[in-house]
Protein backbone atom coordinates (compact mmCIF):
# COMPACT_ATOMS: atom_id res chain seq x y z
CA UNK A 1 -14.95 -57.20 -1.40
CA UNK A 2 -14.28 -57.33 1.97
CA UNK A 3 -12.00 -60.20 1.91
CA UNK A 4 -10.02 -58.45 -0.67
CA UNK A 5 -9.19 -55.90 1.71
CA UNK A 6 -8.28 -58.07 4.58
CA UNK A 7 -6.13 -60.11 2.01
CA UNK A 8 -4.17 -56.84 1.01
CA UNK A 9 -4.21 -56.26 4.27
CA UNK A 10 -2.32 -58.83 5.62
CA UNK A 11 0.29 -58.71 1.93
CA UNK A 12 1.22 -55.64 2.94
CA UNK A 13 2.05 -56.17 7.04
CA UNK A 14 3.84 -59.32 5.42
CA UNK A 15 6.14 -57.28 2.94
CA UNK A 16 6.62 -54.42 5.80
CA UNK A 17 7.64 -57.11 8.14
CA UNK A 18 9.84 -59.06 5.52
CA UNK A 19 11.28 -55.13 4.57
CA UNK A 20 11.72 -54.23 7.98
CA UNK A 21 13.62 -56.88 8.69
CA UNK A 22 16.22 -56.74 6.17
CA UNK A 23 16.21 -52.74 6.64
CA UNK A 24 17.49 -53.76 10.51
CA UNK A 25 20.17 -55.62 8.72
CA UNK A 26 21.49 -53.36 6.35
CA UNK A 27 20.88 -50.21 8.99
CA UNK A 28 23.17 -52.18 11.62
CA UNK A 29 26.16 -53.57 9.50
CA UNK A 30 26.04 -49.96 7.96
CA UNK A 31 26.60 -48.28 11.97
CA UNK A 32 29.42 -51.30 12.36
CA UNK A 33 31.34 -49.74 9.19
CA UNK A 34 30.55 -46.48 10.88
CA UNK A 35 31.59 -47.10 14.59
CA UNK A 36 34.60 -49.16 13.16
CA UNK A 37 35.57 -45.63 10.95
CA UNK A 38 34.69 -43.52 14.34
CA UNK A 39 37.41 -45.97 16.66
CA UNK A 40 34.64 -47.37 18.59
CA UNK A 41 35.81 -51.36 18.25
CA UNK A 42 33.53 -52.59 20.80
CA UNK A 43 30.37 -51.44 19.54
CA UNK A 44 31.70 -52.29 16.00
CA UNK A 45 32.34 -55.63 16.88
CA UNK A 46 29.21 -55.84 19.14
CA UNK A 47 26.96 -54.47 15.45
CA UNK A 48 28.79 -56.46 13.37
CA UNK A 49 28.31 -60.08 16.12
CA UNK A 50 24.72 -58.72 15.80
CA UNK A 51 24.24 -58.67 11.64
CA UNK A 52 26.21 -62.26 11.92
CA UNK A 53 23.54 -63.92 14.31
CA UNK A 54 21.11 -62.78 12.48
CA UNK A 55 22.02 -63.84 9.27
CA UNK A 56 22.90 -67.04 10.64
CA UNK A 57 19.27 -67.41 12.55
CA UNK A 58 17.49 -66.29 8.83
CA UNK A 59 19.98 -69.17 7.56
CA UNK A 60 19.03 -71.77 9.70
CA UNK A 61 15.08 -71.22 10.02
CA UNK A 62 14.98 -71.13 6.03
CA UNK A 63 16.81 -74.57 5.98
CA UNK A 64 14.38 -76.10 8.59
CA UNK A 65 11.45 -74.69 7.15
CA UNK A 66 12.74 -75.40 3.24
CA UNK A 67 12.97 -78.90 4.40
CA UNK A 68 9.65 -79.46 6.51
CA UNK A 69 7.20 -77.46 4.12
């Protein structure tokens, strides 16, 4: 019983985690099509450099990790 709970446990800090961090995602490129409709180009492009790195660092640690595991 008790490892049940410490098994849900950890499922569900693993699917907040995995949530969160698209959430982040979709929350910043959302404020760069917001600061880009307010005039504010540099923090537009600054959001929108952010959601790019990002996406490229989820990229590349999926391709090293598809390949070693």
């Amino acid at each position: 019983m008790f490892i049940s709970y410490i098994f849900c446990y950890v499922a569900s800090t693993e699917v907040v985690y995995i949530c969160f961090k698209y959430l982040f995602v979709i929350i910043i490129s959302i404020a760069s099509i917001a600061f880009r409709a307010l005039g504010n180009r540099e923090l537009s492009m600054f959001a929108s450099g952010c959601v790019c790195v990002i996406v490229a660092l989820y990229w590349i640690s999926y391709w090293v990790l598809n390949k070693k595991y």
